[in-house]
N, C-alpha and C. Protein backbone atom coordinates (compact mmCIF):
# COMPACT_ATOMS: atom_id res chain seq x y z
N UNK A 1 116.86 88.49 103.87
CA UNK A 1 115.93 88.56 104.98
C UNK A 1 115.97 89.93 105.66
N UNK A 2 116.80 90.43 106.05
CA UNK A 2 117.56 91.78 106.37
C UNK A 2 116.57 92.90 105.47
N UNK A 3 116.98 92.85 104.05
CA UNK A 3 116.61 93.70 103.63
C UNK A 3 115.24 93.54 103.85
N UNK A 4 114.43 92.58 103.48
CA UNK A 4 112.65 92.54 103.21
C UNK A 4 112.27 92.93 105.15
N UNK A 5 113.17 92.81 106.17
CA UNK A 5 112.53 93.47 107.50
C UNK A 5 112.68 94.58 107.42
N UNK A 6 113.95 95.44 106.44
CA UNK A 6 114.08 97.01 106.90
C UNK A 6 112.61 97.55 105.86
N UNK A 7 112.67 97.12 104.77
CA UNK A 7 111.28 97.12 103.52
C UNK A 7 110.08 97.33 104.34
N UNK A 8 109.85 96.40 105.62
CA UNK A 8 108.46 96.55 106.54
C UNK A 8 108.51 97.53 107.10
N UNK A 9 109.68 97.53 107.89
CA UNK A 9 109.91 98.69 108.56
C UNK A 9 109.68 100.09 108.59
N UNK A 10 109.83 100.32 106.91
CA UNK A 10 109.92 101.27 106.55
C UNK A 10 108.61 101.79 106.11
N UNK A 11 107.63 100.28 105.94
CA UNK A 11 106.19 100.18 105.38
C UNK A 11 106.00 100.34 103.87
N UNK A 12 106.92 99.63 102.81
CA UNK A 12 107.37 99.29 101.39
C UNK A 12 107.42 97.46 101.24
N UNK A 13 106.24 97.08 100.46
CA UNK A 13 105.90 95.74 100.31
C UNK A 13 106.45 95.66 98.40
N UNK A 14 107.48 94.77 98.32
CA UNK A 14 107.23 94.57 96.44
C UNK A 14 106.87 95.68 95.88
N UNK A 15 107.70 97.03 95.78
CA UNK A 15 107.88 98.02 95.44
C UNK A 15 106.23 98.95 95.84
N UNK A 16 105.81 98.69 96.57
CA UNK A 16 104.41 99.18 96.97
C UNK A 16 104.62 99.65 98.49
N UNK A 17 104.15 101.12 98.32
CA UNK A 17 103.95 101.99 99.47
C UNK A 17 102.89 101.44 100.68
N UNK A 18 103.14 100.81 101.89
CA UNK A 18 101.99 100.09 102.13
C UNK A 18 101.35 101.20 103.76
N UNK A 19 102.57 102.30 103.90
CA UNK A 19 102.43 102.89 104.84
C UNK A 19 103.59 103.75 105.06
N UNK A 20 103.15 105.16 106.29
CA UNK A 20 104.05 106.35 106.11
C UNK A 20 103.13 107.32 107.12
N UNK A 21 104.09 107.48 107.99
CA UNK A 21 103.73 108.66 109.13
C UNK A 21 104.38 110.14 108.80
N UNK A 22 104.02 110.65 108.25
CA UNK A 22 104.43 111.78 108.08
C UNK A 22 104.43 113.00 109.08
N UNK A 23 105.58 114.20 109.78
CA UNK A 23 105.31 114.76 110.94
C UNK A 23 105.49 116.01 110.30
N UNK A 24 104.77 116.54 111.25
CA UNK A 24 104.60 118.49 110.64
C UNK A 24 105.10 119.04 111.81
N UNK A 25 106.26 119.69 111.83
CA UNK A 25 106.65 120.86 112.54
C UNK A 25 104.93 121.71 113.37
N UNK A 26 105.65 121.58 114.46
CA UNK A 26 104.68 123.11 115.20
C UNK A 26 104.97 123.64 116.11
N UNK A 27 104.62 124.44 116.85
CA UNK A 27 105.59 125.57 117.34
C UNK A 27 105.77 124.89 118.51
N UNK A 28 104.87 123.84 119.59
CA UNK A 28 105.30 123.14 120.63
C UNK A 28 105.69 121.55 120.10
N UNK A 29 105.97 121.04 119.18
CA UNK A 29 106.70 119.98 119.07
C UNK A 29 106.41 119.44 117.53
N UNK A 30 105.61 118.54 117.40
CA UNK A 30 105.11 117.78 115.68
C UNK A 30 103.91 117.02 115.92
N UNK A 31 102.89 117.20 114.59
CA UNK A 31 101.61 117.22 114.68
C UNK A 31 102.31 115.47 113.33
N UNK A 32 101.26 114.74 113.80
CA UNK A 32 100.86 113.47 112.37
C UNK A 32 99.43 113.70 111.85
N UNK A 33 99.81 113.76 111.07
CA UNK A 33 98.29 113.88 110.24
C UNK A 33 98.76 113.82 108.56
N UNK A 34 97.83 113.29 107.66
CA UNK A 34 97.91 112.73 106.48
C UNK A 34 98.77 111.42 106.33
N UNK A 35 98.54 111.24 107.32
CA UNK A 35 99.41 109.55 107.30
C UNK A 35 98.51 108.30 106.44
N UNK A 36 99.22 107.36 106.34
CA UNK A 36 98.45 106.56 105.33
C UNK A 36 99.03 105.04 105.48
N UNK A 37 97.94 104.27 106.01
CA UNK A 37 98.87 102.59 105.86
C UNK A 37 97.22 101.82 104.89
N UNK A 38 98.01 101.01 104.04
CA UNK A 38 96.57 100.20 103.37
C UNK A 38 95.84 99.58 104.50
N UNK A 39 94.50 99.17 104.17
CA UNK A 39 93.97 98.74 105.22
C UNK A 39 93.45 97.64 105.99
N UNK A 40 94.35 96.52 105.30
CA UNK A 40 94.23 95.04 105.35
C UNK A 40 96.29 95.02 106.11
N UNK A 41 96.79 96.42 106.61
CA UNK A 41 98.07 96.07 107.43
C UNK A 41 98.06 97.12 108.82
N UNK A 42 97.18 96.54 109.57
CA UNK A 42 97.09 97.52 110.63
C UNK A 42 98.42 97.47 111.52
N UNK A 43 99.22 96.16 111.66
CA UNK A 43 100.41 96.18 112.05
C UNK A 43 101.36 97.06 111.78
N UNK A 44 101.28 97.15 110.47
CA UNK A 44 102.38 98.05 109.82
C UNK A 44 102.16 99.45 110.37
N UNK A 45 100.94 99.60 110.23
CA UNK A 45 100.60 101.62 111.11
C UNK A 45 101.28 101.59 112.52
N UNK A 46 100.99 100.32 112.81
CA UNK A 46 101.14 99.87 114.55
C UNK A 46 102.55 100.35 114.56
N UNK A 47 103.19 99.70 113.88
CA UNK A 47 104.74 99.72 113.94
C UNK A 47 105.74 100.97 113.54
N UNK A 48 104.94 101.53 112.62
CA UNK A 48 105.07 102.78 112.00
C UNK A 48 104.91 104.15 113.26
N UNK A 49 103.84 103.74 113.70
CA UNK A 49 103.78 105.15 115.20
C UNK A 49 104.10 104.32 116.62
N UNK A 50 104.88 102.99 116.82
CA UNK A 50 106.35 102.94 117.42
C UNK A 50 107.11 103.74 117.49
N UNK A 51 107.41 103.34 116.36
CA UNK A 51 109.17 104.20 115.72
C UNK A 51 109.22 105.31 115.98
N UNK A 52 107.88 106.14 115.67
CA UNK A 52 107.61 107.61 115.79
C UNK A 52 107.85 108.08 117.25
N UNK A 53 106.98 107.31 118.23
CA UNK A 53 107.06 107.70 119.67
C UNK A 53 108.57 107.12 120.37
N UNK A 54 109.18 106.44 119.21
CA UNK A 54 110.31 106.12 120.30
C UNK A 54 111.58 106.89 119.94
N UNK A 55 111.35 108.13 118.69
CA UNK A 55 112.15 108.63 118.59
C UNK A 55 111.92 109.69 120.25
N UNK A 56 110.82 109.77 120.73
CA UNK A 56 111.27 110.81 121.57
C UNK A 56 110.70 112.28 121.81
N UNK A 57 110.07 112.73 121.09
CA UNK A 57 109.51 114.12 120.00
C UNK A 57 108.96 114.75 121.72
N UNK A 58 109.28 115.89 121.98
CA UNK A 58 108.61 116.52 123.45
C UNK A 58 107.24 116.32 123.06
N UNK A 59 106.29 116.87 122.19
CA UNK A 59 105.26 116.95 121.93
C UNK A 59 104.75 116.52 120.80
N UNK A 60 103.87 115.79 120.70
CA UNK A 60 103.03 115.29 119.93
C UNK A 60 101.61 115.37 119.86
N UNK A 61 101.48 115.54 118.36
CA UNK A 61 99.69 115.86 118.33
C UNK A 61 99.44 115.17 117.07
N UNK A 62 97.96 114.75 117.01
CA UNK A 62 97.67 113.80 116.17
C UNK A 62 96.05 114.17 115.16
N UNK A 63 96.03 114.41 114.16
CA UNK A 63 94.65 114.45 113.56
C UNK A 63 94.53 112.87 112.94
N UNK A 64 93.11 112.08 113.43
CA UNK A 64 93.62 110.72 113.22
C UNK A 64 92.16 110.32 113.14
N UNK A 65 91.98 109.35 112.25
CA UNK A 65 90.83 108.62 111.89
C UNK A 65 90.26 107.70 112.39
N UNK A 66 88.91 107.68 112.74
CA UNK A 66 88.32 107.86 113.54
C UNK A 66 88.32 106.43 113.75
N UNK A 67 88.54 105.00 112.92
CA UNK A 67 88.98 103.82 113.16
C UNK A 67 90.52 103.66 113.78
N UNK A 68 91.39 104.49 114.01
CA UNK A 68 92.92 104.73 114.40
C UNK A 68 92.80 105.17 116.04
N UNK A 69 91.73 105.53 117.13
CA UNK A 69 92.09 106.40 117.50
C UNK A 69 92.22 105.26 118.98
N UNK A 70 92.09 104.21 118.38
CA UNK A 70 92.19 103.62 120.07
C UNK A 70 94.08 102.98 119.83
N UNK A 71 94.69 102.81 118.81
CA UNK A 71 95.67 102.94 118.81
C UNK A 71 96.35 103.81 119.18
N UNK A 72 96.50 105.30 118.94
CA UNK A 72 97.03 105.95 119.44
C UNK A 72 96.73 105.68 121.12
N UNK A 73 95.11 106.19 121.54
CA UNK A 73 94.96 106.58 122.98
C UNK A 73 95.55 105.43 123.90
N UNK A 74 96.15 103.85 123.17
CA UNK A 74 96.95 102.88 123.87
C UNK A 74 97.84 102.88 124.42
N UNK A 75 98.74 104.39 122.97
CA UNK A 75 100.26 104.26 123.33
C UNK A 75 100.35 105.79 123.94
N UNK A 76 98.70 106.70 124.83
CA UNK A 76 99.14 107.24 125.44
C UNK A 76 99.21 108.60 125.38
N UNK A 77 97.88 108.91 123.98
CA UNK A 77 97.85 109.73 123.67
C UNK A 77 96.67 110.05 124.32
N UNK A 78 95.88 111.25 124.34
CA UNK A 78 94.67 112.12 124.96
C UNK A 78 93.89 112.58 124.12
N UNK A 79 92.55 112.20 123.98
CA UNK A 79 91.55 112.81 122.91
C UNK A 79 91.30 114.24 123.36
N UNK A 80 91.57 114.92 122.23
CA UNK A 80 91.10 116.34 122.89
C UNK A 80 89.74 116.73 121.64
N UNK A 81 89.68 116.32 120.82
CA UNK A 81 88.25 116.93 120.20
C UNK A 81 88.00 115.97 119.16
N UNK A 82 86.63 115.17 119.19
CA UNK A 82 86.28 114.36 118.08
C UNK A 82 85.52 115.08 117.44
N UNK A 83 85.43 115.11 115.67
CA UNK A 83 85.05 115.72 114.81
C UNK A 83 84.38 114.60 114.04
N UNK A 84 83.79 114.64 112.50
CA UNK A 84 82.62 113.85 111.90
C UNK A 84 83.60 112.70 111.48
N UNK A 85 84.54 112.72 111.28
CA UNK A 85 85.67 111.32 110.72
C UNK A 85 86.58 111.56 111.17
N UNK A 86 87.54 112.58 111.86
CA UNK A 86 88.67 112.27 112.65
C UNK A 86 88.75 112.92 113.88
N UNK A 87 89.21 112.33 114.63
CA UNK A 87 89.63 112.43 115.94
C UNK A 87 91.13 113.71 116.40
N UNK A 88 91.56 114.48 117.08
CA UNK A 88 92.49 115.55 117.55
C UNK A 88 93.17 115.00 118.87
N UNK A 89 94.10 114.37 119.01
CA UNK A 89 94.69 113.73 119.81
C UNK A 89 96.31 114.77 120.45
N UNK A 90 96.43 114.50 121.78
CA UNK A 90 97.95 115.12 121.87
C UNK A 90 98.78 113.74 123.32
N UNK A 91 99.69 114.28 122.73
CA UNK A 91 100.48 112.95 123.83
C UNK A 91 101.59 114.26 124.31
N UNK A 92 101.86 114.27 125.51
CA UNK A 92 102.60 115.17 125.88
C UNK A 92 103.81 114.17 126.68
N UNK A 93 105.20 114.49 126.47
CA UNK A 93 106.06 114.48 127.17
C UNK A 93 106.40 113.29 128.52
C-alpha cells in the first residue's frame, strides 16, 4: 500500500508516467513549464504542484496551459500575460 501511495505521489501508475513538474532554474527563483500529467488525472497535477509549492522556492513562475491556469491562480499564483494556448503566471514569496 505504501509503495503504490509513494508511485502516486510521484505521478507513476503500473510502470506508466502519468505526471511530472519539472523546474528550470532562473536568475530570481524557478520557472515550471513543460510539465505534463495525462488528462483523465487532474488530481495527480493537483498534487504534483502541492509538493512543488510546499517545498518553499522564493520565486516562482509558471508557463501553463491554458485549461491549468485556474489551478495555479487558486494556489496563488498571478496572471501576468495570456498568450494563444498558454498562460505566464508568477507566485512570489
Amino acid at each position: 500500500d505504501s509503495l503504490i501511495n509513494l508511485m502516486k505521489e510521484l505521478g507513476v501508475e503500473k510502470d506508466e508516467v502519468i505526471g511530472f513538474i519539472p523546474l528550470k532554474p532562473t536568475l530570481n527563483g524557478y520557472c515550471i513549464d513543460n510539465y505534463y500529467y495525462k488528462l483523465d488525472t487532474p488530481e495527480i497535477f493537483e498534487k504534483l504542484l502541492d509538493d512543488v509549492l510546499e517545498a518553499g522556492y522564493e520565486e516562482l513562475s509558471a508557463t501553463a496551459h491554458k485549461c491549468d491556469v485556474k489551478a495555479f491562480t487558486k494556489r496563488g499564483f498571478t496572471l501576468l500575460t495570456e498568450l494563444s494556448k498558454y498562460s505566464k503566471l508568477i507566485k512570489a514569496k
